[in-house]
C-alpha atoms as a PDB file:
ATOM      1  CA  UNK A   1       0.000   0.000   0.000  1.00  0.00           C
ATOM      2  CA  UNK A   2       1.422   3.096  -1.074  1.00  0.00           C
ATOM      3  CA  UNK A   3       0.635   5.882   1.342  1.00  0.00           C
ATOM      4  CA  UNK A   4       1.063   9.905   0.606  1.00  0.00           C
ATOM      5  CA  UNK A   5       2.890  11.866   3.211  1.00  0.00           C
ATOM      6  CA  UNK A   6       0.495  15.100   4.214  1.00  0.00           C
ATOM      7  CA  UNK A   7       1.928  18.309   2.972  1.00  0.00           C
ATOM      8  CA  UNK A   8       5.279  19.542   1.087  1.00  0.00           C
ATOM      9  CA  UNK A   9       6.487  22.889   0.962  1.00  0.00           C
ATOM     10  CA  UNK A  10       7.840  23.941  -2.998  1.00  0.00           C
ATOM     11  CA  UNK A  11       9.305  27.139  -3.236  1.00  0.00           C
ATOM     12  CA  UNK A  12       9.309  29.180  -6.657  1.00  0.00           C
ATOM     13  CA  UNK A  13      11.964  31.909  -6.906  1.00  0.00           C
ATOM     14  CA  UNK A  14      13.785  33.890  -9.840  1.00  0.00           C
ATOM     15  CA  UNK A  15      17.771  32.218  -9.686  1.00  0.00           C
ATOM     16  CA  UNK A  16      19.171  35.705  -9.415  1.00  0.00           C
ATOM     17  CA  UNK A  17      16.817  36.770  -6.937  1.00  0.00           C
ATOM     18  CA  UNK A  18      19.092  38.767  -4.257  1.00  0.00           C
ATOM     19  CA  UNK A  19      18.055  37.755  -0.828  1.00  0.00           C
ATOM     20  CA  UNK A  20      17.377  34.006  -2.517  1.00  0.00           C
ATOM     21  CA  UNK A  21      19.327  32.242   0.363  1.00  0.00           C
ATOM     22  CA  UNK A  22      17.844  34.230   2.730  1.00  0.00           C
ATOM     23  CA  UNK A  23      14.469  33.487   2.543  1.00  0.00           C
ATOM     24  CA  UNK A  24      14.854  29.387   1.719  1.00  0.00           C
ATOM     25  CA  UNK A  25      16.765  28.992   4.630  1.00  0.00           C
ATOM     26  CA  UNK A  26      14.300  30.959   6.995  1.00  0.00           C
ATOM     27  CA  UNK A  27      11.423  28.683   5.282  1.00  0.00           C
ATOM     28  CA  UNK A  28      13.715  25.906   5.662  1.00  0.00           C
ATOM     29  CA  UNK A  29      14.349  26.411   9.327  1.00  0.00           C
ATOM     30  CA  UNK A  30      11.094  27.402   9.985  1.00  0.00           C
ATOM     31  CA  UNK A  31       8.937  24.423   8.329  1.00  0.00           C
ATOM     32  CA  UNK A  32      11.360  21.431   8.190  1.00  0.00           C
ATOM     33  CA  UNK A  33      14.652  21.324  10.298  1.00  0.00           C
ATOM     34  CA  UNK A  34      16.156  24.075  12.447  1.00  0.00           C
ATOM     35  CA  UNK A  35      19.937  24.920  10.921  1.00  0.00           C
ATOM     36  CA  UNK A  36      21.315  26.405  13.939  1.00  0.00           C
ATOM     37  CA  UNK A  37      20.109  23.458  16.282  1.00  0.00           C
ATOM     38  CA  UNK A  38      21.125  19.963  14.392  1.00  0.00           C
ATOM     39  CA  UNK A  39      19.727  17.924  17.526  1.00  0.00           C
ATOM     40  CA  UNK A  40      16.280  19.837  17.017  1.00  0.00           C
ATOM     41  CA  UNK A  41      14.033  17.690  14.571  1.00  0.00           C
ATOM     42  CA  UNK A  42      11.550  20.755  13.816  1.00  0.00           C
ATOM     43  CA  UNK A  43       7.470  20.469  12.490  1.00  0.00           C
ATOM     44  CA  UNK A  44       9.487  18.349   9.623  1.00  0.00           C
ATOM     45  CA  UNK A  45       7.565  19.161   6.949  1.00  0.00           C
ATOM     46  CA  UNK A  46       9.305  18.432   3.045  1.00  0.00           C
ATOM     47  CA  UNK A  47      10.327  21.987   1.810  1.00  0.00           C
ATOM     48  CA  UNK A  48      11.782  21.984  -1.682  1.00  0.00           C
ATOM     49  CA  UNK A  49      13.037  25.024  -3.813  1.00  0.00           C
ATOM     50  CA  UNK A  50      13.359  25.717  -7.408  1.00  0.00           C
ATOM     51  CA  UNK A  51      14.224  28.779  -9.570  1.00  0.00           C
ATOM     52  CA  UNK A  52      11.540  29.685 -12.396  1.00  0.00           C
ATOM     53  CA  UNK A  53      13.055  27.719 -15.127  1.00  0.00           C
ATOM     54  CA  UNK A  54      13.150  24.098 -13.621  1.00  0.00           C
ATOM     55  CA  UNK A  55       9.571  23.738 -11.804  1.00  0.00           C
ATOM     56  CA  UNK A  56       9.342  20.169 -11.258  1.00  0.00           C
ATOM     57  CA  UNK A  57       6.352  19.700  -8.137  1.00  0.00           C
ATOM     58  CA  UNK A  58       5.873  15.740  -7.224  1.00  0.00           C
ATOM     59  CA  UNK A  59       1.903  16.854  -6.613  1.00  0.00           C
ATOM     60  CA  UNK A  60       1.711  12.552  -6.338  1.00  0.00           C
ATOM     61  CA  UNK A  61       4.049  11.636  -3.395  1.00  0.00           C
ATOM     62  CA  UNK A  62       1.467  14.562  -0.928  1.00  0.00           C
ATOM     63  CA  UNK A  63      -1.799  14.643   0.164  1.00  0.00           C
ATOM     64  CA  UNK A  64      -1.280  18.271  -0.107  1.00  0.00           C
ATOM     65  CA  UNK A  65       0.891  20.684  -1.944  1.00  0.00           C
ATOM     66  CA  UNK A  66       1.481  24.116  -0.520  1.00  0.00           C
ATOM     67  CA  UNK A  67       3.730  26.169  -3.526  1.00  0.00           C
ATOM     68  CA  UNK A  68       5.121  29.450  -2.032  1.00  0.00           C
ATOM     69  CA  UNK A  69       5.696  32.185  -5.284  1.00  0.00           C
ATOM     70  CA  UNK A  70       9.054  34.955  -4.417  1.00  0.00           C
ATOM     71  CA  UNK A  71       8.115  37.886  -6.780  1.00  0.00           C
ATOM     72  CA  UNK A  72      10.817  40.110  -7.034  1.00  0.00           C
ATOM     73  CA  UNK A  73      11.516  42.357  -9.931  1.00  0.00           C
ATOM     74  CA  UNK A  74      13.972  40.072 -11.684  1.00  0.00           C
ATOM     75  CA  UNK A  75      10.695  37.784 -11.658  1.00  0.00           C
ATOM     76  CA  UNK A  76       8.575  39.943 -13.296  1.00  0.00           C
ATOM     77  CA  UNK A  77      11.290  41.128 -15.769  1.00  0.00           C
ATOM     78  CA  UNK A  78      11.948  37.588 -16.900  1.00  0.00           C
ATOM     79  CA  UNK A  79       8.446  36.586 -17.648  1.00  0.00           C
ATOM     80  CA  UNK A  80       8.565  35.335 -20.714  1.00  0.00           C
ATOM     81  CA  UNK A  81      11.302  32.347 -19.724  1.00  0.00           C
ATOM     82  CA  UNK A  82       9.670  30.990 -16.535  1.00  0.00           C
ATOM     83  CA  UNK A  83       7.335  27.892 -15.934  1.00  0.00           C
ATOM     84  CA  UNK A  84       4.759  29.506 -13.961  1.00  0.00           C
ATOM     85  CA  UNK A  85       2.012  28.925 -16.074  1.00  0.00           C
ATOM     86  CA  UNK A  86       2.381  24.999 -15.503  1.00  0.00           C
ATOM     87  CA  UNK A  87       1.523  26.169 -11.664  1.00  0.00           C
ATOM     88  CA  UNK A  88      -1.078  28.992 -11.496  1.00  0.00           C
ATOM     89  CA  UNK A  89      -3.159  26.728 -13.814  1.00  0.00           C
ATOM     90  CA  UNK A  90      -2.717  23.624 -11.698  1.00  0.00           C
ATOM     91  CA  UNK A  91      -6.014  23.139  -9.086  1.00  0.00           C
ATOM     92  CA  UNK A  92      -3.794  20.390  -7.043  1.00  0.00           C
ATOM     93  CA  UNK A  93      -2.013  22.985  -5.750  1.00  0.00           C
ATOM     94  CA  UNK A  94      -2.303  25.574  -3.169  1.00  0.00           C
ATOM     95  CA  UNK A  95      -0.539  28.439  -4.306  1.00  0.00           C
ATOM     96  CA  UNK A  96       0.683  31.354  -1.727  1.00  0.00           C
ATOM     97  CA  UNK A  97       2.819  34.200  -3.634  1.00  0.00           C
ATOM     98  CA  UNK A  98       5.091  37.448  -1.635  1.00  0.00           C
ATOM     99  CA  UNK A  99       5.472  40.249  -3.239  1.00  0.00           C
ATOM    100  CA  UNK A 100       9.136  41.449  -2.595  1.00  0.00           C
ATOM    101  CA  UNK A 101       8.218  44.465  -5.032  1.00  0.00           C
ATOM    102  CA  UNK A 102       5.749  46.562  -5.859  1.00  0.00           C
ATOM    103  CA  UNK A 103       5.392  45.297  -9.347  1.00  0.00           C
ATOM    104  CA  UNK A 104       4.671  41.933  -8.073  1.00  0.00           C
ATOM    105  CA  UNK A 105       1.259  42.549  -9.768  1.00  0.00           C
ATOM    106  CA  UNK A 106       2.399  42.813 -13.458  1.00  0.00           C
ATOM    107  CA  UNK A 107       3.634  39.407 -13.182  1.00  0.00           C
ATOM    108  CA  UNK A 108       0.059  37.676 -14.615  1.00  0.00           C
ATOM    109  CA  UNK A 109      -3.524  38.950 -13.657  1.00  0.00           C
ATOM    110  CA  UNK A 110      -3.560  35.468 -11.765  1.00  0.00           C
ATOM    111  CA  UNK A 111      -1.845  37.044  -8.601  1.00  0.00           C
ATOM    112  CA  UNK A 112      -4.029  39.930  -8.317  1.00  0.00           C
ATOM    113  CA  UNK A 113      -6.577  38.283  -6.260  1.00  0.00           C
ATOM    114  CA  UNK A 114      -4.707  35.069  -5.458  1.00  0.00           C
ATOM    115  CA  UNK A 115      -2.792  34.798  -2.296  1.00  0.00           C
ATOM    116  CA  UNK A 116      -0.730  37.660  -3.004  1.00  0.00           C
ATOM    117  CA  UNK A 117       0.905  39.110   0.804  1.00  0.00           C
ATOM    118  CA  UNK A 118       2.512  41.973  -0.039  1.00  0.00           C
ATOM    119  CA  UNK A 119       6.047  42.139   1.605  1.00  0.00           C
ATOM    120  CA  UNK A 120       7.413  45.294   0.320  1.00  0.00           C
ATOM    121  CA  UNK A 121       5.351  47.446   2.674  1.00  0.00           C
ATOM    122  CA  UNK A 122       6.514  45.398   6.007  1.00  0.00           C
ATOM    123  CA  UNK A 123       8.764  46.571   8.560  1.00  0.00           C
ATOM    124  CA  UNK A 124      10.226  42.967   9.480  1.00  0.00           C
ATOM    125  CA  UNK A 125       9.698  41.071   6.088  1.00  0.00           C
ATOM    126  CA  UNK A 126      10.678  37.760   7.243  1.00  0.00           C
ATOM    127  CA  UNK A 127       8.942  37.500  10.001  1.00  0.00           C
ATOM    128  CA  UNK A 128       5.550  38.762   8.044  1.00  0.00           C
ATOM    129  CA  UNK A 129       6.206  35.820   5.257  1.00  0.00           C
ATOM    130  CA  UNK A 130       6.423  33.139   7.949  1.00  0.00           C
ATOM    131  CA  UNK A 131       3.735  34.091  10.095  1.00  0.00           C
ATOM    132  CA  UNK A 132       1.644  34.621   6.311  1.00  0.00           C
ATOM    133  CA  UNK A 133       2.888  31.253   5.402  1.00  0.00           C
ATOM    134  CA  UNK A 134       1.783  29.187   8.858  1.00  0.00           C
ATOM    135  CA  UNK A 135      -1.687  30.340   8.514  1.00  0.00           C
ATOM    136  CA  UNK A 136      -1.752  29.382   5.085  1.00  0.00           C
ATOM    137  CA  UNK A 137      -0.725  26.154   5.444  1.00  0.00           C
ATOM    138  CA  UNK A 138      -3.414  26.081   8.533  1.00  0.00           C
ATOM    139  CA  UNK A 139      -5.765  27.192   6.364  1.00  0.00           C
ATOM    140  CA  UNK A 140      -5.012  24.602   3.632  1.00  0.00           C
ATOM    141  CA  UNK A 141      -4.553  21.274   6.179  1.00  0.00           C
ATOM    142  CA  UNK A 142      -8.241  21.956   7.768  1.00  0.00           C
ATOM    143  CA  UNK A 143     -11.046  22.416   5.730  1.00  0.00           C
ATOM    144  CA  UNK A 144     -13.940  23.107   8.435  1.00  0.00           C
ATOM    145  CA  UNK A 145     -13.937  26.410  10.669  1.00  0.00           C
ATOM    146  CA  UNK A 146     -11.763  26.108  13.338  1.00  0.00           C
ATOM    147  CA  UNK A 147     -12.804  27.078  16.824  1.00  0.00           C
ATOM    148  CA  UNK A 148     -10.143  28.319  19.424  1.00  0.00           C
ATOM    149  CA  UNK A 149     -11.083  28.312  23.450  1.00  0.00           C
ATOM    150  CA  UNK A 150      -9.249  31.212  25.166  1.00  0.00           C
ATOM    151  CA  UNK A 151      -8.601  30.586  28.670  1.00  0.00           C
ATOM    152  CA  UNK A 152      -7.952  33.003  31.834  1.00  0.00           C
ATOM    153  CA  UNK A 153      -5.283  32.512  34.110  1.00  0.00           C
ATOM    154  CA  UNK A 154      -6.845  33.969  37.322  1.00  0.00           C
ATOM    155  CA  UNK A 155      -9.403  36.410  38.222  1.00  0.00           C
ATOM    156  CA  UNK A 156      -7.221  39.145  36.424  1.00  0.00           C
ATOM    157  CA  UNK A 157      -7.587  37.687  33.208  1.00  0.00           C
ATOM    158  CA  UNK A 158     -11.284  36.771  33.316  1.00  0.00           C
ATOM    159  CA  UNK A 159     -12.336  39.832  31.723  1.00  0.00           C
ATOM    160  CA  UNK A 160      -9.801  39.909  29.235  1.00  0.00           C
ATOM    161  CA  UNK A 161     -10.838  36.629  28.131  1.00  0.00           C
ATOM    162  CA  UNK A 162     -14.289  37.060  27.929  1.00  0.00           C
ATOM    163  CA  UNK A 163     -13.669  39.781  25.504  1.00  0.00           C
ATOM    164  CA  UNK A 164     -11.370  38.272  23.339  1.00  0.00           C
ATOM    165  CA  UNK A 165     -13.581  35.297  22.826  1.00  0.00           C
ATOM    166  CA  UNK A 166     -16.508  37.992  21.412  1.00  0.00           C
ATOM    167  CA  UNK A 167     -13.609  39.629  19.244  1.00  0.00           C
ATOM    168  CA  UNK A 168     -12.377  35.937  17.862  1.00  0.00           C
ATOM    169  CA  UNK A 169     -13.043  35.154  13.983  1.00  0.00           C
ATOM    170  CA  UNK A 170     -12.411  32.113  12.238  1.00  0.00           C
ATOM    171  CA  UNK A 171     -10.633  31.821   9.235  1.00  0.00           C
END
């Protein structure tokens, strides 16, 4: 019997793209095995990068497939030699794209009301992808509304918690 693991992470990114290294190895760190801390086995979830001219996604070997879309300007400007159109037409695949520029946009008229978290604007960019990227995956490994109990810690907190529970919205 030939079982598929749960989820893989495939990141898209232009090969010149500046900061490249940057970002995978916060995503790697992040989603599948800490760097710093060998010892540390991590969420260990399959994250796999390619630039936009060899786009090769297993979609078979995962239940689900969560593709993650770098748009920087060297992106945009080299359009016409990428393999995106393979993935934004693809309905196996759940597609999250950051735009690292403002012109992130002129990429394809797909990304305008896709997934597109704008980066450029945010003070801490890293951070902003990650946490953008967690509830995105969330979102894509749970298909019903999700409920969250908020607890108080003593009398102090009762209050507090009783009014965060009337502000809470599920995604």
């Amino acid at each position: 019997m030939n079982q598929k693991a749960p989820l893989a992470i495939s990141v898209i990114s232009h090969k010149n793209f500046e900061n490249r290294e940057q970002y995978n190895e916060i995503i790697y760190s992040t989603f599948c095995k800490d760097l710093e801390d060998w010892l540390n086995r991590g969420i260990n979830i399959p994250v796999f990068f390619y630039d936009s001219n060899s786009i090769n996604i297993n979609k078979d070997s995962y239940e689900k497939n969560v593709v993650v879309i770098l748009i920087d300007d060297k992106l945009v400007l080299d359009n016409k030699t990428n393999d995106l159109s393979c993935i934004t037409s693809n309905e196996e695949l759940s597609i999250v794209s950051f735009a690292i520029s403002k012109n992130a946009y002129k990429l394809s008229t797909y990304f305008n009301d896709k997934n597109l978290v704008q980066l450029y604007d945010s003070k801490n960019v890293l951070d902003t992808m990650i946490l953008n990227l967690a509830h995105f995956i969330c979102k894509c490994l749970t298909d019903k509304q999700q409920k969250v109990f908020i607890s108080h810690a003593k009398l102090d907190g009762n209050n507090i918690a009783v009014k965060r529970s009337a502000e809470v919205v599920s995604f």
